[in-house]
N, C-alpha and C. Protein backbone atom coordinates (compact mmCIF):
# COMPACT_ATOMS: atom_id res chain seq x y z
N UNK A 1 76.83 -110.73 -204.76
CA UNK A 1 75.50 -110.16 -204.49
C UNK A 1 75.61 -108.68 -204.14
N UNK A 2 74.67 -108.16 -204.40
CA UNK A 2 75.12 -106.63 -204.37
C UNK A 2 74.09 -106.27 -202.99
N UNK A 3 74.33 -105.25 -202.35
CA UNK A 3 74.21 -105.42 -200.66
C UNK A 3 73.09 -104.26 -200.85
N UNK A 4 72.86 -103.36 -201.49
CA UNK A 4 72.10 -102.13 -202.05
C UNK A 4 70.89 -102.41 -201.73
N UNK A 5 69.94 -101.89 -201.14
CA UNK A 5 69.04 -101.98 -201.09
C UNK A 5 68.16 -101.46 -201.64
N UNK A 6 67.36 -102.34 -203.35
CA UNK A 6 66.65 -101.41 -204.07
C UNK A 6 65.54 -100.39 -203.73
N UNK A 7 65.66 -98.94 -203.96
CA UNK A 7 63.99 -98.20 -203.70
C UNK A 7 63.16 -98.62 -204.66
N UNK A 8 62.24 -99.32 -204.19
CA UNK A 8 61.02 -99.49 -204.68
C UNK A 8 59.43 -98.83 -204.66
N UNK A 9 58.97 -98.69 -205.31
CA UNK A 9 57.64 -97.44 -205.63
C UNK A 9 56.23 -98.90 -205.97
N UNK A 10 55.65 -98.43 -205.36
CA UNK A 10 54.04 -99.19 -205.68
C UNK A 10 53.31 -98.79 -206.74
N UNK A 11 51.74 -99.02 -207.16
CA UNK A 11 50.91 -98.08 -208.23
C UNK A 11 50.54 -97.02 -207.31
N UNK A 12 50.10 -97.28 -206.23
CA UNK A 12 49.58 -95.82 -205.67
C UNK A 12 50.41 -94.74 -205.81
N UNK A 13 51.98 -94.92 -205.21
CA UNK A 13 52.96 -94.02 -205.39
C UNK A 13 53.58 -93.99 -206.12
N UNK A 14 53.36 -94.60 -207.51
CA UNK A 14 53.63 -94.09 -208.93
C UNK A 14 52.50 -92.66 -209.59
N UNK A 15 51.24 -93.35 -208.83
CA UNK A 15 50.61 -92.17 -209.62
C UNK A 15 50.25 -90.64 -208.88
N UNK A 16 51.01 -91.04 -207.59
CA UNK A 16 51.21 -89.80 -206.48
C UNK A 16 52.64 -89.15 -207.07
N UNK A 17 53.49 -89.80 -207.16
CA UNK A 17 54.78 -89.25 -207.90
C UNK A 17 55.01 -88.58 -209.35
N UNK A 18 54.03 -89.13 -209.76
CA UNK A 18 53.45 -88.88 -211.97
C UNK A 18 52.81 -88.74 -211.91
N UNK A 19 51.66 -88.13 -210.87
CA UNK A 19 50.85 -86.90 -210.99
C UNK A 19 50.06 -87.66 -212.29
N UNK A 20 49.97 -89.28 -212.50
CA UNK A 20 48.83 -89.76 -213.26
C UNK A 20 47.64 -90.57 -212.58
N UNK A 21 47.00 -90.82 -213.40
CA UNK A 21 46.04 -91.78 -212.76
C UNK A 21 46.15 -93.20 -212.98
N UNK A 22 45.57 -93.60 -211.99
CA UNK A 22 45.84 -95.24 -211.85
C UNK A 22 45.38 -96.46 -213.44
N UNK A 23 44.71 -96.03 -214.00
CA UNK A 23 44.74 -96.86 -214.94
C UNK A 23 45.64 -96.09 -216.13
N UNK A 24 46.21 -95.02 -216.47
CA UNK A 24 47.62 -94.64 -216.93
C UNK A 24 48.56 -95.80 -216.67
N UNK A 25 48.88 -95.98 -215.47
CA UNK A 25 49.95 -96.86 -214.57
C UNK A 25 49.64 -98.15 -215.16
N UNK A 26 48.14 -98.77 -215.42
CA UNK A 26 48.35 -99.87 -215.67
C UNK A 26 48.06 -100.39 -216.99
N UNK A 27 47.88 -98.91 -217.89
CA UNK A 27 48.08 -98.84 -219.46
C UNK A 27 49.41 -98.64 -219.86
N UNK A 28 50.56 -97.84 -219.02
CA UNK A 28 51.83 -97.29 -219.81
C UNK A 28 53.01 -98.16 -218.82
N UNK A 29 52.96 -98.06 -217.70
CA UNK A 29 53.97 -98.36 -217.20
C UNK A 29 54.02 -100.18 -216.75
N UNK A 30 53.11 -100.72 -216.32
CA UNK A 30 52.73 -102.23 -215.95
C UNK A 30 53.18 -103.27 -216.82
N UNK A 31 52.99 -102.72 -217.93
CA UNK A 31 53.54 -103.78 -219.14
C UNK A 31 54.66 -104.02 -219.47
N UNK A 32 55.56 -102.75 -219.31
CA UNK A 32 57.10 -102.67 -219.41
C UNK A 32 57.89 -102.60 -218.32
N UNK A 33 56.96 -103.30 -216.97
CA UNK A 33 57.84 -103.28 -215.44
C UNK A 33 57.56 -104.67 -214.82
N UNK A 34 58.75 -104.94 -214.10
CA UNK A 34 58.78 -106.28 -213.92
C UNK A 34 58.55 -106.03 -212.54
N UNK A 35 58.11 -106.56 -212.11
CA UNK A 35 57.31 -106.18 -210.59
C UNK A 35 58.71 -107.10 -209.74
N UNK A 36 59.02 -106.28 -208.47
CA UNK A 36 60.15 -106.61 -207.66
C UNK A 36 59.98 -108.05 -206.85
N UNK A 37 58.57 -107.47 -206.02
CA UNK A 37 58.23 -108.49 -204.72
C UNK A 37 56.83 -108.13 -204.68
N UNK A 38 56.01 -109.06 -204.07
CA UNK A 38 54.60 -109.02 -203.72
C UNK A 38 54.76 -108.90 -202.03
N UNK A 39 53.80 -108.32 -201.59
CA UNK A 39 53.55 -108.00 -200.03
C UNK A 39 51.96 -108.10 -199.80
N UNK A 40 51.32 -109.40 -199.79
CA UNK A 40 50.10 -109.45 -199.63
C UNK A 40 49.42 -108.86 -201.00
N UNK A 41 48.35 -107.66 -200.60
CA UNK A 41 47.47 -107.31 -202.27
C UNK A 41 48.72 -105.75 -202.50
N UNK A 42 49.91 -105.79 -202.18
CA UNK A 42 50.87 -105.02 -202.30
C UNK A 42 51.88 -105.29 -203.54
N UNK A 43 52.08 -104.81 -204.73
CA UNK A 43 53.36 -104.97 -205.92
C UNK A 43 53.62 -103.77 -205.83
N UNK A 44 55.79 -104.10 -205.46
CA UNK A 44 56.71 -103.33 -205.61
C UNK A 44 57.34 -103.64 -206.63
N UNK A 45 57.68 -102.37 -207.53
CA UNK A 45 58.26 -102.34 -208.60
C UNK A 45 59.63 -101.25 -208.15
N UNK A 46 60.40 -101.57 -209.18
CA UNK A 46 61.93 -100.88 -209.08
C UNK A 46 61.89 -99.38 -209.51
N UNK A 47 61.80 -98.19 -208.33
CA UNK A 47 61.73 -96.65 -208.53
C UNK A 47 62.44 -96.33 -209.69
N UNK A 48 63.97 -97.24 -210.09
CA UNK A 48 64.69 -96.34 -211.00
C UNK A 48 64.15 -96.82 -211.87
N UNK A 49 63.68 -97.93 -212.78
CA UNK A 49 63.54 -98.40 -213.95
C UNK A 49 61.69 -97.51 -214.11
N UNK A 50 60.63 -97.37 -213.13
CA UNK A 50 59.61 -96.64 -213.42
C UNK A 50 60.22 -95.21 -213.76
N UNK A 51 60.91 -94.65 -213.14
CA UNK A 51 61.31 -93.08 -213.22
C UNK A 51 61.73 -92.76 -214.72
N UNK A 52 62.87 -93.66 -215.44
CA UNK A 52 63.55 -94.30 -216.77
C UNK A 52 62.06 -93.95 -217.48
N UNK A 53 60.88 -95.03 -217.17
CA UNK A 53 59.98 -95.43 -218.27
C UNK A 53 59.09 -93.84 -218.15
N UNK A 54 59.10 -93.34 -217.20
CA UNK A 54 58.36 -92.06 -217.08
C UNK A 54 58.57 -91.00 -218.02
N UNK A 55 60.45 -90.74 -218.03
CA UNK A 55 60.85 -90.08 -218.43
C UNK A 55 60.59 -89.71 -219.80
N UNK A 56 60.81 -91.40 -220.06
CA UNK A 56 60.55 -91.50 -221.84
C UNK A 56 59.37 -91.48 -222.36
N UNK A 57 58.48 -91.75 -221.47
CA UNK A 57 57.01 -91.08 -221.89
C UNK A 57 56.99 -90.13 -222.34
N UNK A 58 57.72 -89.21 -221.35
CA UNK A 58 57.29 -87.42 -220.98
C UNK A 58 58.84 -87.07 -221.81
N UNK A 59 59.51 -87.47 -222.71
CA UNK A 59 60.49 -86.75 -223.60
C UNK A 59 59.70 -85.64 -224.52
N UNK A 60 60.83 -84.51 -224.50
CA UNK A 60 60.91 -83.32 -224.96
C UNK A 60 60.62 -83.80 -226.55
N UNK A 61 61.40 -84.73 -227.22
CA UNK A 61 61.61 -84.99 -228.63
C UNK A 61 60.57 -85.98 -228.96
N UNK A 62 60.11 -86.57 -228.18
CA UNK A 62 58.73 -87.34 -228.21
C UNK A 62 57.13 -86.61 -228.81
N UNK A 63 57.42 -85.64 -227.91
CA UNK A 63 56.05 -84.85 -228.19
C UNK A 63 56.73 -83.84 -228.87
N UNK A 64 57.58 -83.06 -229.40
CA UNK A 64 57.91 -82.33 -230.74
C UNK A 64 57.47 -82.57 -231.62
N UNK A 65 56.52 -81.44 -232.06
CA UNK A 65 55.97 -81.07 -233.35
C UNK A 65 56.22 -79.79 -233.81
N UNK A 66 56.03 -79.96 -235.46
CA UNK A 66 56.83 -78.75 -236.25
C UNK A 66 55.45 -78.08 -236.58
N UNK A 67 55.70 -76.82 -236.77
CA UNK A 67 54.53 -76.11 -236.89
C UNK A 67 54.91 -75.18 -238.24
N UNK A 68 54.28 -75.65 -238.91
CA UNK A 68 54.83 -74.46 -240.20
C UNK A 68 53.42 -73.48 -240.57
């Protein structure tokens, strides 16, 4: 068992951290995150695997377009 204690991020402080809005979070990121633990009307999801899915949203080669 690994002793680590995962950081975990909520929707509020996903879209305080990505500077998106809350239904962003539960159009882009919700579908492709496996939610950690429930805490009452509280879902924690895993910081590194949202940060991962953020990233690849927001890739450089993603939104590259050629302009001729």
């Amino acid at each position: 068992m690994e002793n680590a204690k995962k950081e975990v991020i909520t929707i509020k402080g996903m879209s305080v951290k990505f500077g998106v809005s809350i239904m962003t979070i539960y159009r882009k990121y919700l579908p492709n995150l496996e939610p950690l633990f429930k805490e009452k009307t509280v879902i924690y999801y895993d910081w590194q695997k949202a940060k991962e899915l953020h990233e690849s949203f927001n890739s450089k080669l993603k939104n590259f377009k050629v302009i001729a």
